[in-house]
Every structure is written in structure tokens, then in C-alpha cells.
C-alpha atoms as a PDB file:
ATOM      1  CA  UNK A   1      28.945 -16.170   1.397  1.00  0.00           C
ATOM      2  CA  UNK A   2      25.100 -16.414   0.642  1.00  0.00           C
ATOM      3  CA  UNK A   3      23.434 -17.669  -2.004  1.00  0.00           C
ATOM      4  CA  UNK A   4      22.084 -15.346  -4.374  1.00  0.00           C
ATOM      5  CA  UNK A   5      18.402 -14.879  -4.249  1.00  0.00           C
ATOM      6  CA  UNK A   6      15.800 -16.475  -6.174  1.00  0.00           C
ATOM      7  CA  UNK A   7      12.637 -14.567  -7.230  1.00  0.00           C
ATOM      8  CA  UNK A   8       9.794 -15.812  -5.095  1.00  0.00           C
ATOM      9  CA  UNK A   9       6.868 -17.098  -7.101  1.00  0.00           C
ATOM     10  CA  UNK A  10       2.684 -16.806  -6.134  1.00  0.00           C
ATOM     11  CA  UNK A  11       3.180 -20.808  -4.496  1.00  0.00           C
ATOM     12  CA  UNK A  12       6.114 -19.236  -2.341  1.00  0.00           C
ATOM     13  CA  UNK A  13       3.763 -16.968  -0.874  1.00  0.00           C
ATOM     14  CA  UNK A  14       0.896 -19.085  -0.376  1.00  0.00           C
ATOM     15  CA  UNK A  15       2.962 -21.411   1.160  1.00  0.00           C
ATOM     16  CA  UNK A  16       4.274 -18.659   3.570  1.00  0.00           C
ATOM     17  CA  UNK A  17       7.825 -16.939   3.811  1.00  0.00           C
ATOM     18  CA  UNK A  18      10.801 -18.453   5.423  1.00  0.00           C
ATOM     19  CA  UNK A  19      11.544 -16.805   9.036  1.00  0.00           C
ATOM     20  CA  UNK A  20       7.664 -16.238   9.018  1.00  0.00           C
ATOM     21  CA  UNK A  21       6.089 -15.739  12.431  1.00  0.00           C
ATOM     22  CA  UNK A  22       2.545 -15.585  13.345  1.00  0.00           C
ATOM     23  CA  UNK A  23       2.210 -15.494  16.768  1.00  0.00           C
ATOM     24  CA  UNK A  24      -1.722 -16.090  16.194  1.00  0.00           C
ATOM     25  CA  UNK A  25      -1.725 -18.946  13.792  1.00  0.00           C
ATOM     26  CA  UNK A  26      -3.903 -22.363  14.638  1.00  0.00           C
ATOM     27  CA  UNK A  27      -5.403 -20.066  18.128  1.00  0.00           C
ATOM     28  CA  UNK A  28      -8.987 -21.710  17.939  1.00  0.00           C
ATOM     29  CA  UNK A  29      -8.861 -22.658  14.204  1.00  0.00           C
ATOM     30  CA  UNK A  30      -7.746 -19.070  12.975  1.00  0.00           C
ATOM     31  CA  UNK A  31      -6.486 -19.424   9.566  1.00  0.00           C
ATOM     32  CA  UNK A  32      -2.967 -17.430   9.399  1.00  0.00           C
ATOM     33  CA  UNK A  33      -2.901 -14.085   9.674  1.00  0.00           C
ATOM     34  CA  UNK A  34      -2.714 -12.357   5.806  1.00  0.00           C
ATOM     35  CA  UNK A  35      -1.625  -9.430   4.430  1.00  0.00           C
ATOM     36  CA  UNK A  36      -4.029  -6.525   3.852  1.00  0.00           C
ATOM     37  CA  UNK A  37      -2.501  -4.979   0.784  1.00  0.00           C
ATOM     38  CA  UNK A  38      -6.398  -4.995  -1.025  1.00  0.00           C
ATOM     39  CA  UNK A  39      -7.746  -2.422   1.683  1.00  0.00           C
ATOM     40  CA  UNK A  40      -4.106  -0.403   1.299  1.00  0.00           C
ATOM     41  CA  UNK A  41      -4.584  -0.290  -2.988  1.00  0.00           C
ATOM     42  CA  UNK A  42      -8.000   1.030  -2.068  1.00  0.00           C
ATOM     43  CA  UNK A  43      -7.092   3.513   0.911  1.00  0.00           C
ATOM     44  CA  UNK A  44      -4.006   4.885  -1.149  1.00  0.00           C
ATOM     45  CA  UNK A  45      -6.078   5.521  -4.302  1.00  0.00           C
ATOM     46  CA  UNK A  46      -9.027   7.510  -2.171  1.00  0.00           C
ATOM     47  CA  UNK A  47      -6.410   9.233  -0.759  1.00  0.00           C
ATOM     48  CA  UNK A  48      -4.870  10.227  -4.271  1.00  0.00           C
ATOM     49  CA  UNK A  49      -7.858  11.305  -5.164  1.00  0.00           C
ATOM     50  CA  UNK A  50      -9.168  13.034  -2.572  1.00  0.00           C
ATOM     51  CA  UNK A  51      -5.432  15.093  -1.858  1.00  0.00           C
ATOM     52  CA  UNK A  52      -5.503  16.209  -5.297  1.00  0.00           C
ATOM     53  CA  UNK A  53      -9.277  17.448  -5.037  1.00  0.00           C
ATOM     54  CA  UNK A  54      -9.062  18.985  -1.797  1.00  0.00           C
ATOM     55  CA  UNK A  55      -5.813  21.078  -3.348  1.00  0.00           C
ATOM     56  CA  UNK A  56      -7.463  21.890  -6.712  1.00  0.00           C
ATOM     57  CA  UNK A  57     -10.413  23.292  -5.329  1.00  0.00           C
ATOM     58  CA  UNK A  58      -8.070  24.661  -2.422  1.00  0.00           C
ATOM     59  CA  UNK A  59      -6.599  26.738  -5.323  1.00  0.00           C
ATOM     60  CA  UNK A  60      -9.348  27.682  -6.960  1.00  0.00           C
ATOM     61  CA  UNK A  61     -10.471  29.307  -4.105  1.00  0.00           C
ATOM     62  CA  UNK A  62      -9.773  33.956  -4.021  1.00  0.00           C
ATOM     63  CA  UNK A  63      -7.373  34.901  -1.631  1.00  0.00           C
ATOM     64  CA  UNK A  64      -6.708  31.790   0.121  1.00  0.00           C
ATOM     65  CA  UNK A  65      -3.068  30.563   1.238  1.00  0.00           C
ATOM     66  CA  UNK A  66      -1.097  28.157  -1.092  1.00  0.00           C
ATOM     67  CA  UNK A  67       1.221  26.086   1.489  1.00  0.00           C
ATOM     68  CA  UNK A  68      -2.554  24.062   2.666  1.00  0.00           C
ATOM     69  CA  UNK A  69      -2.467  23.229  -1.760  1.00  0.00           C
ATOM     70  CA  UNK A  70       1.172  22.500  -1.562  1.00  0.00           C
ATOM     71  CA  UNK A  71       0.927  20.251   1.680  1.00  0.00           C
ATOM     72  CA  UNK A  72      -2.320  18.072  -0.203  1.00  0.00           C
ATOM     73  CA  UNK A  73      -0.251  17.474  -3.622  1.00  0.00           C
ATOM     74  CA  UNK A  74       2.207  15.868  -1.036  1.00  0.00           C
ATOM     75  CA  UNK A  75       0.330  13.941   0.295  1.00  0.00           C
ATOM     76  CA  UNK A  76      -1.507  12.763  -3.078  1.00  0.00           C
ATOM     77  CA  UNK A  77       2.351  12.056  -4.327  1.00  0.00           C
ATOM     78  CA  UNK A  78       3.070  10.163  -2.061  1.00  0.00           C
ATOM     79  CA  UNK A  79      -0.543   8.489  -1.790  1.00  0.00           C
ATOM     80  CA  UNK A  80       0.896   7.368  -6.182  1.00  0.00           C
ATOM     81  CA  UNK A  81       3.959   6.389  -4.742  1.00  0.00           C
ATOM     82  CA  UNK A  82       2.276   3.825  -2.173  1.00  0.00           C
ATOM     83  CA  UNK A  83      -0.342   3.035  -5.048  1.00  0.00           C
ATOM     84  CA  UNK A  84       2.251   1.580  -7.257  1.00  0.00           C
ATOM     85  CA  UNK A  85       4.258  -0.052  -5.141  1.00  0.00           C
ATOM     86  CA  UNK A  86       1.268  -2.330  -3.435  1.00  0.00           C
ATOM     87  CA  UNK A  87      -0.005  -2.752  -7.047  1.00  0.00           C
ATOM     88  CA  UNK A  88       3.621  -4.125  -7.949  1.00  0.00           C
ATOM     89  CA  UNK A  89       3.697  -6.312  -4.797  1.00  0.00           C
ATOM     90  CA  UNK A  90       0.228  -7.757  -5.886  1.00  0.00           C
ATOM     91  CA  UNK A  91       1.173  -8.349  -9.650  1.00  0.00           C
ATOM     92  CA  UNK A  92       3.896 -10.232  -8.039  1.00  0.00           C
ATOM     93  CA  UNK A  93       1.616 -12.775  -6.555  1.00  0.00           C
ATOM     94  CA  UNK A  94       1.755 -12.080  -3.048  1.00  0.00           C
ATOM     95  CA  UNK A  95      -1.616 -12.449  -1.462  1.00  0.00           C
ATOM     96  CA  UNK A  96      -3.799 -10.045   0.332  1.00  0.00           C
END
């Protein structure tokens, strides 16, 4: 049987993961590739707040279709959903 897992601490990830390949590291001094999870925090809350925006006014609007509304507060769900979970993962220490 395995071991049971530790939890992996901010020197763990600086260090780099076990089973870790970067095909690209040391290629004419290139420091090792990292993980982008700053630009994804930023690009998930834009998109939460431009979904739920675009569907309020979307609604506001006379005579206009819901499902394009519906279809934007989707999207801006699941825009929190991502939000959260790369804001957990940086809490956590990994870096990016």
C-alpha cells in the first residue's frame, strides 16, 4: 500500500513537484517553466464581472430573449467557481 499523503508546503513547490517534467528547463538559461495562475485570478474575475454585466443589462433590455441572460450567469458561475479555486491554490503557496 502507499503512504498516505503529506500536505505540500510553499518550499515543496518552489523546489518543484515530484514526477515534474519540463521539457524546456536549462534550454539557453531559461529559468523553469511556472505556473500562470496570477493571469488566470485576473482573467476569471474580468470574466465574472463582465458575464454578470453583459446579462444584467441583457435583461434590462424590452422585449429581448432570456436564454442569451441565462447562458452569461453561466458563464459568470462558473468564471466564481474557477476564481476560488486558483485563489485557494495560491493561498496554498504554490507559485505563479
Amino acid at each position: 500500500m502507499s503512504e498516505p499523503r503529506r500536505r505540500r508546503s510553499r518550499e515543496d513547490y518552489q523546489r518543484g513537484l515530484p514526477d515534474h517534467h519540463d521539457p524546456t528547463a536549462g534550454i539557453g538559461g531559461a529559468p523553469p517553466a511556472r505556473s500562470a495562475l496570477t493571469l488566470r485570478l485576473v482573467l476569471a474575475a474580468f470574466g465574472l464581472v463582465f458575464c454578470l454585466g453583459a446579462g444584467l443589462l441583457w435583461l434590462s433590455g424590452d422585449d429581448l430573449p432570456a436564454w442569451p441572460a441565462v447562458v452569461l450567469f453561466v458563464l459568470a458561475a462558473a468564471a466564481a467557481v474557477d476564481l476560488v479555486v486558483v485563489a485557494r491554490r495560491k493561498m496554498r503557496g504554490e507559485p505563479g
